[in-house]
C-alpha atoms as a PDB file:
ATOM      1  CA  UNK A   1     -44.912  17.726  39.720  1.00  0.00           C
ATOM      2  CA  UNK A   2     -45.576  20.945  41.756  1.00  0.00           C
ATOM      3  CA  UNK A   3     -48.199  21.119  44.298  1.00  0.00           C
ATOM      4  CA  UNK A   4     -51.257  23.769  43.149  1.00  0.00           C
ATOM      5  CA  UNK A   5     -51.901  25.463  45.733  1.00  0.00           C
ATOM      6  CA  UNK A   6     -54.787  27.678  44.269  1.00  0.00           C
ATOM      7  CA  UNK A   7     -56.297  24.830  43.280  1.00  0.00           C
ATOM      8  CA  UNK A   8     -56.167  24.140  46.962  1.00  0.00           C
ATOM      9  CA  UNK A   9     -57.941  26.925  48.075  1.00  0.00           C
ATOM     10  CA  UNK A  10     -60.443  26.346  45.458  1.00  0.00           C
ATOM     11  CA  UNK A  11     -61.298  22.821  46.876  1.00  0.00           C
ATOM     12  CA  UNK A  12     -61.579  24.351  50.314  1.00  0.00           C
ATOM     13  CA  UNK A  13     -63.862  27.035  49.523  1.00  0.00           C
ATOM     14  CA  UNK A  14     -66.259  23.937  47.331  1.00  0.00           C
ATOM     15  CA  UNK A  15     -66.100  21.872  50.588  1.00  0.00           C
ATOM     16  CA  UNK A  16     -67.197  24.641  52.631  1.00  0.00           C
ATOM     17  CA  UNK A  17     -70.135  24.766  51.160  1.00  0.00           C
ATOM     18  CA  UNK A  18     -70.613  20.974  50.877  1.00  0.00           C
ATOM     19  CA  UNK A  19     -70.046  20.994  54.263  1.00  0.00           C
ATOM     20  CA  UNK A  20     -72.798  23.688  54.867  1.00  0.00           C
ATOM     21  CA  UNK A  21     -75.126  22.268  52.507  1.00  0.00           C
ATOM     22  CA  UNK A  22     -74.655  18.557  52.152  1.00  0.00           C
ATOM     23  CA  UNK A  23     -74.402  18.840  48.479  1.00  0.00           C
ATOM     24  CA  UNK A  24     -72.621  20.410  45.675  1.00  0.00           C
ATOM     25  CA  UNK A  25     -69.421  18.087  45.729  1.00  0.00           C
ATOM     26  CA  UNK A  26     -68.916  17.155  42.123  1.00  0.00           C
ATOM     27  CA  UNK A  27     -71.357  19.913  40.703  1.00  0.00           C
ATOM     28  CA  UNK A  28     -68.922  22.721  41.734  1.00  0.00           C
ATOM     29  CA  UNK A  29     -65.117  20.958  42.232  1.00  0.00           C
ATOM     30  CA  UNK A  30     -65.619  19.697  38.475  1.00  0.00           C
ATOM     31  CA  UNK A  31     -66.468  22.748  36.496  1.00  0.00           C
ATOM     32  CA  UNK A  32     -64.116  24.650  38.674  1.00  0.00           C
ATOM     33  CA  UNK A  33     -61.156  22.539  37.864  1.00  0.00           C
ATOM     34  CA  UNK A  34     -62.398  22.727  34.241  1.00  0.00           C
ATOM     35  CA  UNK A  35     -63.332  26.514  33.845  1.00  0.00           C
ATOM     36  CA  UNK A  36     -60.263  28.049  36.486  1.00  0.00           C
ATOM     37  CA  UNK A  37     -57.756  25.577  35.997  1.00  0.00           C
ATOM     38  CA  UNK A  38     -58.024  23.926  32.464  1.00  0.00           C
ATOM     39  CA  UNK A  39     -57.967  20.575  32.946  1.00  0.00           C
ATOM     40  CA  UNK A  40     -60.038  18.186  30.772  1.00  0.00           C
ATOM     41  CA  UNK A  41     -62.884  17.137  31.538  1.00  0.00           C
ATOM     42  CA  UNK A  42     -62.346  14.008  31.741  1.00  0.00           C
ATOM     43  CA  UNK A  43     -59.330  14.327  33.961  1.00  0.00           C
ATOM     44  CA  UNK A  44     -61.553  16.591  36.360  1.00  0.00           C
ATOM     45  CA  UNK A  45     -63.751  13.604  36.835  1.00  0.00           C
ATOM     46  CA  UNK A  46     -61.589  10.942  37.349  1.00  0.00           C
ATOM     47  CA  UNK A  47     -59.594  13.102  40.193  1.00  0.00           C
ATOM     48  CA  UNK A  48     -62.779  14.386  42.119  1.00  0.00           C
ATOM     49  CA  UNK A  49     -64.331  11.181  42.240  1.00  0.00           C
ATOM     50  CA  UNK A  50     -61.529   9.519  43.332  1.00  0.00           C
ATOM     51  CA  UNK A  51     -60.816  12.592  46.190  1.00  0.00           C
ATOM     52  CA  UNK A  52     -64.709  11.992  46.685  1.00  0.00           C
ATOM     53  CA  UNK A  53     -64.625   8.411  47.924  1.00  0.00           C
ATOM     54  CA  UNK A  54     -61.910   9.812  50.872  1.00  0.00           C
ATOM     55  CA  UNK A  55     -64.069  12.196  52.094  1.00  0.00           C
ATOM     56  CA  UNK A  56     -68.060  11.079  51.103  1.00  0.00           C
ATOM     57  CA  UNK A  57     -67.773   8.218  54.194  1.00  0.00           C
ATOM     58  CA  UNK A  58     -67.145  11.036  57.018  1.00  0.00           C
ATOM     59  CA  UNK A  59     -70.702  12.811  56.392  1.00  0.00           C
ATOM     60  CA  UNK A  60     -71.986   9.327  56.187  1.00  0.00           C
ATOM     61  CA  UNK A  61     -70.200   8.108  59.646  1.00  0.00           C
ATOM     62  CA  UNK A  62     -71.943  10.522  61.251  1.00  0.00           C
ATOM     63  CA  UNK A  63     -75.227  10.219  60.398  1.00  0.00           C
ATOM     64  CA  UNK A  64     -74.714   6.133  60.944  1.00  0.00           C
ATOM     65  CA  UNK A  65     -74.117   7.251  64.495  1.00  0.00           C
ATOM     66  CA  UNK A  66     -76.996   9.185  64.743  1.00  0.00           C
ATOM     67  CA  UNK A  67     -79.545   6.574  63.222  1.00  0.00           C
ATOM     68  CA  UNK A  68     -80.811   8.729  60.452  1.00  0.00           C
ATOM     69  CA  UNK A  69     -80.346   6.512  57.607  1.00  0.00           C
ATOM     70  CA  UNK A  70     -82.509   3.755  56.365  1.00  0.00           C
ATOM     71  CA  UNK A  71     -80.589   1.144  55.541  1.00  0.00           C
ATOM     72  CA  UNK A  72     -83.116  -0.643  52.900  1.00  0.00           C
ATOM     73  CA  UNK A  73     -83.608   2.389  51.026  1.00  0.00           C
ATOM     74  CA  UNK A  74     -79.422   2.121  50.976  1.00  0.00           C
ATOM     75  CA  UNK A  75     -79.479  -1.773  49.764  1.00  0.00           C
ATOM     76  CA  UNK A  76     -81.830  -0.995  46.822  1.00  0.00           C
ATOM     77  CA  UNK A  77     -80.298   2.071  45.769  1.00  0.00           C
ATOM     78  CA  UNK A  78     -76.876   0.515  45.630  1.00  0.00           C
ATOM     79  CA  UNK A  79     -78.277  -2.212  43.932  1.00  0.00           C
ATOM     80  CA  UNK A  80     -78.880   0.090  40.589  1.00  0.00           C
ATOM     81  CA  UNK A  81     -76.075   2.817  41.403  1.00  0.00           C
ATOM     82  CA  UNK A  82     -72.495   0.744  41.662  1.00  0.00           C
ATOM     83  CA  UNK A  83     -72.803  -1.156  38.839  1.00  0.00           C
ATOM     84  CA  UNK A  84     -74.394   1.201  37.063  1.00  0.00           C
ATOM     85  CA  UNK A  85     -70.870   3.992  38.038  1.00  0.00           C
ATOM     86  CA  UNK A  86     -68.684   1.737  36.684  1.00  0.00           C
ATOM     87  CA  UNK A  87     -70.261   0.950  33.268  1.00  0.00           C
ATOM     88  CA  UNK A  88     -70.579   5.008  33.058  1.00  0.00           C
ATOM     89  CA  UNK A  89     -66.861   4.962  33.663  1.00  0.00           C
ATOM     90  CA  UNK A  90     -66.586   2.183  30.893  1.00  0.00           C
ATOM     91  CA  UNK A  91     -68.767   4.586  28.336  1.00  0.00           C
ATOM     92  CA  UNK A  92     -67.355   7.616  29.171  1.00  0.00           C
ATOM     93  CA  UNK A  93     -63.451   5.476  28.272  1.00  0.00           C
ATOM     94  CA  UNK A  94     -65.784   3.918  25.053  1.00  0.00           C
ATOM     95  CA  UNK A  95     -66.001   7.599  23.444  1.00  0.00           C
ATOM     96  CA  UNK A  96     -62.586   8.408  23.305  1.00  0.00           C
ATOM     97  CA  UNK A  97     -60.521  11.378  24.390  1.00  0.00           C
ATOM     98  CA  UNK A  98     -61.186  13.600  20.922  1.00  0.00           C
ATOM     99  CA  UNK A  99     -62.461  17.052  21.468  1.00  0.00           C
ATOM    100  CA  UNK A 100     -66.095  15.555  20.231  1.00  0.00           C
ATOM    101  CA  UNK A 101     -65.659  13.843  22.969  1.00  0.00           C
ATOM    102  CA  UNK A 102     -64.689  16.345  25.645  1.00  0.00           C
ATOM    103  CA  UNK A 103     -67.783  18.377  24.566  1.00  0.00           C
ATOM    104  CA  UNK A 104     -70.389  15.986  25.112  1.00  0.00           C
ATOM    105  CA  UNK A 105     -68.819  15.175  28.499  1.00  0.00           C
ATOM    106  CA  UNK A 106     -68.980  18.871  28.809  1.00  0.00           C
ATOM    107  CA  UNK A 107     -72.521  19.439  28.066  1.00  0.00           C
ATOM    108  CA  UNK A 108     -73.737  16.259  30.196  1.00  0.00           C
ATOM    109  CA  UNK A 109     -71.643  18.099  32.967  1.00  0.00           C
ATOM    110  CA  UNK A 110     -74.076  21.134  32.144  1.00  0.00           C
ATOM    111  CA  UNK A 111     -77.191  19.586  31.834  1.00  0.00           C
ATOM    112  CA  UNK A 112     -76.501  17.342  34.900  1.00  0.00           C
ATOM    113  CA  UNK A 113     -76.009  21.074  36.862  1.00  0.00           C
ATOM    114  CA  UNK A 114     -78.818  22.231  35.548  1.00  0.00           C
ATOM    115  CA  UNK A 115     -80.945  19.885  36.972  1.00  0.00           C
ATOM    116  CA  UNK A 116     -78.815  19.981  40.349  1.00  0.00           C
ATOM    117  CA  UNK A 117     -79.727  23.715  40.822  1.00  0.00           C
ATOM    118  CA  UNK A 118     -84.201  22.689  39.879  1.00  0.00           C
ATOM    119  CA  UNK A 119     -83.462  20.078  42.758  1.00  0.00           C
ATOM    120  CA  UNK A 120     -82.082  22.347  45.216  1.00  0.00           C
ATOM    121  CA  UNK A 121     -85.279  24.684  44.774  1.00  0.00           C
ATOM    122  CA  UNK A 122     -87.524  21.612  44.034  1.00  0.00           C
ATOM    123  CA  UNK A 123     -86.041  20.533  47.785  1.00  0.00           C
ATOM    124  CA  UNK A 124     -86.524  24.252  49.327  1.00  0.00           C
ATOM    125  CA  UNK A 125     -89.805  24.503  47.914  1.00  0.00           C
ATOM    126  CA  UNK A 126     -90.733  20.890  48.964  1.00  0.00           C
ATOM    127  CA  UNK A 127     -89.480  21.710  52.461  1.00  0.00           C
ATOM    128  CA  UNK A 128     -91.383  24.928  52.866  1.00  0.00           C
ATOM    129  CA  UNK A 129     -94.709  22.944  52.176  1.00  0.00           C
ATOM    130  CA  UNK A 130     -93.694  20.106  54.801  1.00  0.00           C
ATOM    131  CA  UNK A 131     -93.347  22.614  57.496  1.00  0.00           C
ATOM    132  CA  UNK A 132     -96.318  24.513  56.401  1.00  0.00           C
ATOM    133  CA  UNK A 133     -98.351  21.701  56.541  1.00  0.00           C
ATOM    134  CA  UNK A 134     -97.040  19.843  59.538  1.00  0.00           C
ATOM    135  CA  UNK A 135     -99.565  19.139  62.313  1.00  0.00           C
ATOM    136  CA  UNK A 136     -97.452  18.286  64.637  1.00  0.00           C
ATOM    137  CA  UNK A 137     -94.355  16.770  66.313  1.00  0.00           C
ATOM    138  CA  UNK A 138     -95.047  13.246  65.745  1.00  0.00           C
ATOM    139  CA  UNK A 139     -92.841  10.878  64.139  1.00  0.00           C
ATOM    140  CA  UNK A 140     -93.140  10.669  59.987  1.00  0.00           C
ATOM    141  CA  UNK A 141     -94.892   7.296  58.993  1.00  0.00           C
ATOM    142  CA  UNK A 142     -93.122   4.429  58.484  1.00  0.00           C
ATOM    143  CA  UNK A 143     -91.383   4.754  54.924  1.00  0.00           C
ATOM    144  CA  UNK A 144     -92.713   1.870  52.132  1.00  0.00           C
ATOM    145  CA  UNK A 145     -89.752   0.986  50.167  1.00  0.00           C
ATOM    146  CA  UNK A 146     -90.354   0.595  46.322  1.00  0.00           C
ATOM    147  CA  UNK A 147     -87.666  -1.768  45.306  1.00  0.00           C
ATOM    148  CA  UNK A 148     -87.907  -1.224  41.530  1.00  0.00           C
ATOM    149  CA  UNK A 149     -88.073   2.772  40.831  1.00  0.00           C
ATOM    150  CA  UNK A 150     -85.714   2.839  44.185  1.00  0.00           C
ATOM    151  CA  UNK A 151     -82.938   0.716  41.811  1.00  0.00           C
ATOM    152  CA  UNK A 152     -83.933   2.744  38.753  1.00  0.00           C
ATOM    153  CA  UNK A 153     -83.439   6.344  40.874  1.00  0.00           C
ATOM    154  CA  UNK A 154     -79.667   4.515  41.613  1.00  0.00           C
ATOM    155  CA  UNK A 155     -78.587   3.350  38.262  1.00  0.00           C
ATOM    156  CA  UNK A 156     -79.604   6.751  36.758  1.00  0.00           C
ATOM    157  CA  UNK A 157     -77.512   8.542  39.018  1.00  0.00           C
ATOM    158  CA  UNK A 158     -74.919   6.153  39.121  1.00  0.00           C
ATOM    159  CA  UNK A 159     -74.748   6.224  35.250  1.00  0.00           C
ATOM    160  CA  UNK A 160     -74.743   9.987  35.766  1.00  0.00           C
ATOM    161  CA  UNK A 161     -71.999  10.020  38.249  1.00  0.00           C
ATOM    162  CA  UNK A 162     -69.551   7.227  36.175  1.00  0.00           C
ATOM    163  CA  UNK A 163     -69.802  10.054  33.443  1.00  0.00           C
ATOM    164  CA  UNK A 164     -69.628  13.085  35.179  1.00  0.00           C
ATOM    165  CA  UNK A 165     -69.033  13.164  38.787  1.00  0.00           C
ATOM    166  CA  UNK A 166     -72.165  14.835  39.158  1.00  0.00           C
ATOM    167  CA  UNK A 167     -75.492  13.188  40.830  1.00  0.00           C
ATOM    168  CA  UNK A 168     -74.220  11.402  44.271  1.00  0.00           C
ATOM    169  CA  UNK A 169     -75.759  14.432  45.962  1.00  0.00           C
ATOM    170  CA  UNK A 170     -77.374  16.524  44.013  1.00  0.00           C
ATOM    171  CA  UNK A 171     -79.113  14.357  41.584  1.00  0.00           C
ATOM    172  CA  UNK A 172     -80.095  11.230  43.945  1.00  0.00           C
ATOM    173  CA  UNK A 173     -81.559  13.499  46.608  1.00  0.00           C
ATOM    174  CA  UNK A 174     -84.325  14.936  44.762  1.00  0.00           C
ATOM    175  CA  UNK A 175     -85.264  11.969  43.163  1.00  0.00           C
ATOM    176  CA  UNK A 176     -85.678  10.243  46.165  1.00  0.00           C
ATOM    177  CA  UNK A 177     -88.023  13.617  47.548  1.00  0.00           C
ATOM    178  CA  UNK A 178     -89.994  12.795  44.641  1.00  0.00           C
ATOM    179  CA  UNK A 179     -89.868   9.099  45.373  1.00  0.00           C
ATOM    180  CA  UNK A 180     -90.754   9.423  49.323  1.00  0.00           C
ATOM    181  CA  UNK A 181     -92.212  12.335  49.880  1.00  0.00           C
ATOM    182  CA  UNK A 182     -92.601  11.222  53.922  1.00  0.00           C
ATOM    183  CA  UNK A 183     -89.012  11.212  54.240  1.00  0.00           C
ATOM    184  CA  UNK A 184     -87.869  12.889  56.836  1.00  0.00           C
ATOM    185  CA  UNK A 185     -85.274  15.024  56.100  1.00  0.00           C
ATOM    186  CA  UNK A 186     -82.369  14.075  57.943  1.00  0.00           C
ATOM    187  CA  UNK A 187     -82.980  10.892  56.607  1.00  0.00           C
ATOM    188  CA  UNK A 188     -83.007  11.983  53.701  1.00  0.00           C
ATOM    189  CA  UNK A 189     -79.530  13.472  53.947  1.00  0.00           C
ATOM    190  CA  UNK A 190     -78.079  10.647  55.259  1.00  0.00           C
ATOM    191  CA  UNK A 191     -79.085   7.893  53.483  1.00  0.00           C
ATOM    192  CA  UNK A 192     -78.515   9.482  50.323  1.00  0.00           C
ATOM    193  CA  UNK A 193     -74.489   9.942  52.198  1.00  0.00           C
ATOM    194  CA  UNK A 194     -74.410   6.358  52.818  1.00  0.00           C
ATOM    195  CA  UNK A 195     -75.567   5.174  49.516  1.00  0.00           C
ATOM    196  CA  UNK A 196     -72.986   7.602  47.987  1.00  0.00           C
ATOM    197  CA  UNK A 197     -70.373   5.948  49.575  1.00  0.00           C
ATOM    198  CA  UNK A 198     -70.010   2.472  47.514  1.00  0.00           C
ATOM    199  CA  UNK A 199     -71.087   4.256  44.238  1.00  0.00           C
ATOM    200  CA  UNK A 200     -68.696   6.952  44.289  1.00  0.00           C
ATOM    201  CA  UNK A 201     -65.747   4.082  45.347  1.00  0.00           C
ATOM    202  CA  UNK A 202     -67.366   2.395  42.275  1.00  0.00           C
ATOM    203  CA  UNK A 203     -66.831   5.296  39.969  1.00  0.00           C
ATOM    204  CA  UNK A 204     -63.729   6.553  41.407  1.00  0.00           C
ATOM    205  CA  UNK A 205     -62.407   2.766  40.775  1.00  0.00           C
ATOM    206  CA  UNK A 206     -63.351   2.517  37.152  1.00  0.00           C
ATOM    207  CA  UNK A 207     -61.614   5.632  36.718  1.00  0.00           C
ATOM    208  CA  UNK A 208     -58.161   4.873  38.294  1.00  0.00           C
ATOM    209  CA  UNK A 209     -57.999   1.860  35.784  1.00  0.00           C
ATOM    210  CA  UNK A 210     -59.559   3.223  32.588  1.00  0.00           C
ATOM    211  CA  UNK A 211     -60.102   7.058  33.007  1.00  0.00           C
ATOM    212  CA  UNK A 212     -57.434   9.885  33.214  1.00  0.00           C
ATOM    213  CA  UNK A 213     -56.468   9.999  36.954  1.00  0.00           C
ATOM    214  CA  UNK A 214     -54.109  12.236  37.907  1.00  0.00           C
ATOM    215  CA  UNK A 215     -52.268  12.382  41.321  1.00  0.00           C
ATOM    216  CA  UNK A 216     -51.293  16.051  41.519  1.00  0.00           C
ATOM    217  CA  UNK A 217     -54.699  16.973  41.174  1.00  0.00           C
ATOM    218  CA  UNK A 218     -56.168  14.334  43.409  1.00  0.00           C
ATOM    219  CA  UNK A 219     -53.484  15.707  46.524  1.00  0.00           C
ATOM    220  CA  UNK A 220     -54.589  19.338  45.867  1.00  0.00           C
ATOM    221  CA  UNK A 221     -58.546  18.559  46.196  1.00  0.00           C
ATOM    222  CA  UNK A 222     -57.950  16.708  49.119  1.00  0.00           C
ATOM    223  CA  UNK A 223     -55.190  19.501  51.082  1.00  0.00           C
ATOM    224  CA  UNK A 224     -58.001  21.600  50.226  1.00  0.00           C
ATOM    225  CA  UNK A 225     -61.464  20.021  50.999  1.00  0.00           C
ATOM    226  CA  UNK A 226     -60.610  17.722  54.116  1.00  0.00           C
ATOM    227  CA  UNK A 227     -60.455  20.734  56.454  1.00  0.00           C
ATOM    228  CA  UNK A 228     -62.906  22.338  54.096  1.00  0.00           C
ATOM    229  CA  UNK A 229     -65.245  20.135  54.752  1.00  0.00           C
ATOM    230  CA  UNK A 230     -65.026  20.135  58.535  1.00  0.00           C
ATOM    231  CA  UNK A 231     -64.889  23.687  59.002  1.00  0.00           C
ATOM    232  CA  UNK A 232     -67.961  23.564  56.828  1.00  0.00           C
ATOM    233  CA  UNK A 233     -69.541  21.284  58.728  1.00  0.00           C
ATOM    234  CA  UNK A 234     -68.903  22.843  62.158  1.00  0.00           C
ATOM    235  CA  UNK A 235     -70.057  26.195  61.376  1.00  0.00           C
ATOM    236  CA  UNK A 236     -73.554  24.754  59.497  1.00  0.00           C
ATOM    237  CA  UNK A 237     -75.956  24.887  62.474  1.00  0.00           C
ATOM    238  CA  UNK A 238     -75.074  29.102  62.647  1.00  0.00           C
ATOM    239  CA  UNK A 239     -75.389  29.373  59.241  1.00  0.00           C
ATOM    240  CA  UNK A 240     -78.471  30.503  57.023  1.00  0.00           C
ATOM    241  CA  UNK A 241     -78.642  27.637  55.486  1.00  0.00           C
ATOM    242  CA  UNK A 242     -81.574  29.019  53.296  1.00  0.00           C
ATOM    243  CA  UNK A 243     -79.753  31.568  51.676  1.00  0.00           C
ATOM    244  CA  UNK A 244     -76.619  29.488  51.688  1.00  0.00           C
ATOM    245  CA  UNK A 245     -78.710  26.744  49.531  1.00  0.00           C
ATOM    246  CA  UNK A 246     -79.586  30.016  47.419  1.00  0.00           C
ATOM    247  CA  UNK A 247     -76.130  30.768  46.614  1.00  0.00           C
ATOM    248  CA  UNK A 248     -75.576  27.137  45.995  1.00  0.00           C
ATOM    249  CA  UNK A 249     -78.192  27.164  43.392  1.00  0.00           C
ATOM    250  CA  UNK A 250     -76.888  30.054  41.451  1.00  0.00           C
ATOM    251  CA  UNK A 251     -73.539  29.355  41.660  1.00  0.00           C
ATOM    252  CA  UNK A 252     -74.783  25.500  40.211  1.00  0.00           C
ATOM    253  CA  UNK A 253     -76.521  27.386  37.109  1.00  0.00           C
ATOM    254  CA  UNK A 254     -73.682  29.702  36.244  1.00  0.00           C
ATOM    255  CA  UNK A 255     -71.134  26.457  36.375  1.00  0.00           C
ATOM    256  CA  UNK A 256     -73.685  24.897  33.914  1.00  0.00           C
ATOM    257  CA  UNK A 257     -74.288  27.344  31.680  1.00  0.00           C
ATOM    258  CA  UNK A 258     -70.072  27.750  31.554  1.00  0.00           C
ATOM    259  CA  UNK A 259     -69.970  24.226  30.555  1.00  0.00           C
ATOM    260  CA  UNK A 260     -72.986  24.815  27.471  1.00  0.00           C
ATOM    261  CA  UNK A 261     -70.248  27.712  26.314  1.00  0.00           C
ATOM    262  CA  UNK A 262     -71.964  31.070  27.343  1.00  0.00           C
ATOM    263  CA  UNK A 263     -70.054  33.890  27.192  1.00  0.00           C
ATOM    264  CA  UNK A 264     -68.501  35.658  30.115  1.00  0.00           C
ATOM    265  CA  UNK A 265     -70.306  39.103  29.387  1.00  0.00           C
ATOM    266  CA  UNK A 266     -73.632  36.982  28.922  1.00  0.00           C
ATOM    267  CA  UNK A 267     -72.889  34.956  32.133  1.00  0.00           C
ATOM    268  CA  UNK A 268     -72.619  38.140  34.199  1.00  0.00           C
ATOM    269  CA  UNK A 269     -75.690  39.325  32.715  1.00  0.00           C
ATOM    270  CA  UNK A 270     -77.849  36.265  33.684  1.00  0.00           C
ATOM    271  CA  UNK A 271     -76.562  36.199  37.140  1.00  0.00           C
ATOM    272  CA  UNK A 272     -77.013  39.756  37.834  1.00  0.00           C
ATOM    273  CA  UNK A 273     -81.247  38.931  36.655  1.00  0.00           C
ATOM    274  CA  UNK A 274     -81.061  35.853  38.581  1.00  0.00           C
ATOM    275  CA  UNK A 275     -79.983  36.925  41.484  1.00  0.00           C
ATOM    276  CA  UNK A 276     -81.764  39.857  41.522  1.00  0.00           C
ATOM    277  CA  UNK A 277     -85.057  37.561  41.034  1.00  0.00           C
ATOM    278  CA  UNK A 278     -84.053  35.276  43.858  1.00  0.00           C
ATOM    279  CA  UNK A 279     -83.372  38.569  46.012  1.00  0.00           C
ATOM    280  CA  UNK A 280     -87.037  39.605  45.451  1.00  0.00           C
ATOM    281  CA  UNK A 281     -89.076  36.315  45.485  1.00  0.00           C
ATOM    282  CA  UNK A 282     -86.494  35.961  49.267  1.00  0.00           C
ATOM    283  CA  UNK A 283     -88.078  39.608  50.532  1.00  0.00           C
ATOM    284  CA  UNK A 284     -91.672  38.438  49.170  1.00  0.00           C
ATOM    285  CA  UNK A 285     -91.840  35.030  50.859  1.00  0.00           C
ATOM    286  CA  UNK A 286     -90.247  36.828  54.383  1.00  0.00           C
ATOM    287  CA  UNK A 287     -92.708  39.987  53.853  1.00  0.00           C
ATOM    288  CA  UNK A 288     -95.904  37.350  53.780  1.00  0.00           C
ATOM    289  CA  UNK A 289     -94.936  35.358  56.029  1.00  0.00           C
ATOM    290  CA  UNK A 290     -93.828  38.074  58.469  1.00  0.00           C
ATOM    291  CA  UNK A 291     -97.849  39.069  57.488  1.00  0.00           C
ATOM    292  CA  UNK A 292     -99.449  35.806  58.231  1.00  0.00           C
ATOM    293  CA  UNK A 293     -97.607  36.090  61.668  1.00  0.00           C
ATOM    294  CA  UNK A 294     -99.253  39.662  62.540  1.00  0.00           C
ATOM    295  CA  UNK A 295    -102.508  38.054  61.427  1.00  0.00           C
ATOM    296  CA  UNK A 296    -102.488  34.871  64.211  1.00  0.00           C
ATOM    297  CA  UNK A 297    -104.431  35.850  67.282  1.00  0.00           C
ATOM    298  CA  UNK A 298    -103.008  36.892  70.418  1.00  0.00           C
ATOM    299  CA  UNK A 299    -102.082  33.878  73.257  1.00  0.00           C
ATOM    300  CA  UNK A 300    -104.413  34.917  76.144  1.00  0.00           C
ATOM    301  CA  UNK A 301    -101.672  35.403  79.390  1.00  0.00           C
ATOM    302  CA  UNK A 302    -101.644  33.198  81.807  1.00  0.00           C
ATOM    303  CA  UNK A 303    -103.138  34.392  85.453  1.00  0.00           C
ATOM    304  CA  UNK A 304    -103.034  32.250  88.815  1.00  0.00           C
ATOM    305  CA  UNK A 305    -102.988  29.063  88.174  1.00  0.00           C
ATOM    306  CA  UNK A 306    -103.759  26.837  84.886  1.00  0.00           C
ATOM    307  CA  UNK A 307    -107.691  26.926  84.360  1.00  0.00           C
ATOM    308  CA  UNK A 308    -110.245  26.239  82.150  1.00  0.00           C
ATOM    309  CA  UNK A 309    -110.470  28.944  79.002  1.00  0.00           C
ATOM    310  CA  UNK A 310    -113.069  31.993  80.012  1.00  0.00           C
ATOM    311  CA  UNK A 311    -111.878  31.953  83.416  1.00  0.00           C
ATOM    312  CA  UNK A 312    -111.005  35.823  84.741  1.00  0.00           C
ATOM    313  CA  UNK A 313    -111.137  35.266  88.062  1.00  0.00           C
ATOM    314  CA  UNK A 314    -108.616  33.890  90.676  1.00  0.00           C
ATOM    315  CA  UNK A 315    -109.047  30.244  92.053  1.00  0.00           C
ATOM    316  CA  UNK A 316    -112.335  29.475  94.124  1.00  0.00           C
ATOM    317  CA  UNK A 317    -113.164  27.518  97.284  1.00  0.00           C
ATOM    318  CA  UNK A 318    -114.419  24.413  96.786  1.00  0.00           C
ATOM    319  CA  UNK A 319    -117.295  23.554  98.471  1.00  0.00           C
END
């Protein structure tokens, strides 16, 4: 079997952005192998997820070392997730490989983009109110675990991922933002890595014995993303990562609405509105708060010595 190197390329370019973003693994290597290089769907899943669980435990190695993950949120989220992959692998090999079948694993594909792209600007707009409304440098409180909607948020989006590949970033993240709101967000990040980790070996299991693995794909998506993902990840703190997470989020909507069956002239057309819409509402939200700025008073220069406020004068004798 010949090595794809396009395909390649294609994985690189995904894990760059992964690597900037933290997320989009399985929401953009799927469709792409679908839409540019016509393999079933099916067959895209089984060889990202199984590429996946080789390169999902770096992010999460490095955030171990840093101590932003918490571990109990990890227990009770993997507590609904694994099991919960590998009975969506089980369902997904239940349907059947008829082109029925290929379609509805096409439009879960779309509608689990879909709501991947409302997360990323649920998580953007949830992160512009945390720093808006931060009082401080303190540490965030102490994070209440909620065992059973924490092992309900992981068996949905394990379920999710068995089927589709899509949810161990995209998907989990925003439900835990909903779920812990206090969250900080690096914790965030990386215990929603670490948690990743088992479900996506889950998945990617249940699909080398009962999906439609394929090797030659597997070996491109890896050649590719590997060093993707690394260069990715080197060149995030220099990167916009707002406008990156922009991109992101249209590039998630026009993979979705590609799986649903939209036309290519109709695809350009929506993009073109959308991103001139995010373009706009970008130069609003910089133009206010560029206007806000202007607004804030003046800091009063220091002179001499540090005294009390009101003083003009230089220091005085004490008597």
């Amino acid at each position: 079997m010949d090595f794809d190197w396009t395909m390649a390329l294609g994985s690189f370019l995904v894990a760059v952005i992964v690597g900037l973003t933290g997320m989009g693994g399985g929401a953009l290597m799927t469709p792409m192998l679908v839409t540019f290089f016509g393999v079933s769907p099916l067959a895209a899943v089984s060889s990202d997820l199984v590429a996946a669980a080789v390169m999902k435990p770096v992010g999460s190695a490095v955030h171990y070392r840093q101590g932003t993950i918490n571990t109990r949120l990890v227990g009770w989220l993997c507590a609904g997730s694994v099991p919960a992959a590998f009975s969506g692998v089980l369902l997904a090999k239940a349907l059947g490989h008829g082109d029925s079948v290929e379609d509805l694993i096409s439009k879960a594909m779309g509608v689990a983009l879909m709501i991947a792209a409302g997360g990323l600007v649920l998580r953007a707009y949830l992160g512009r109110r945390g720093r808006a409304g931060s009082a401080g440098d303190g540490e965030a409180p102490e994070v209440a675990v909620r065992p059973v909607p924490t092992v309900l948020v992981g068996a949905v989006g394990g379920l999710v991922v068995g089927i589709t590949s899509v949810g161990s970033g995209s998907l989990i993240i925003v439900a835990l933002l909903a779920l812990y709101p206090t969250l900080k967000a690096n914790q965030l990040v990386g215990t929603d890595l670490l948690q990743a980790v088992p479900l996506v070996f889950a998945a990617a299991i249940g699909h080398l014995l009962f999906g439609d693995f394929r090797m030659e794909v597997t070996a491109a998506l890896l050649a590719g993303s590997i060093p993707g993902v690394y260069l990715g990840s080197r060149i995030s703190s220099r990167a916009p990562g707002g406008l990156i997470r922009r991109v992101l989020a249209l590039v998630l909507v026009a993979s979705s609405l590609k799986m649903f069956g939209v036309g290519a002239v109709p695809l350009a057309w929506t993009m073109a509105v959308l991103a001139a819409g995010t373009l706009a509402v970008s130069v609003h939200l910089r133009h206010r708060a560029r206007r806000n700025l202007d607004t804030l008073p003046s800091p009063v220069p220091a002179t001499g010595r540090a005294g009390a406020p009101g003083e003009q004068r230089g220091p005085t004798m004490a008597a």
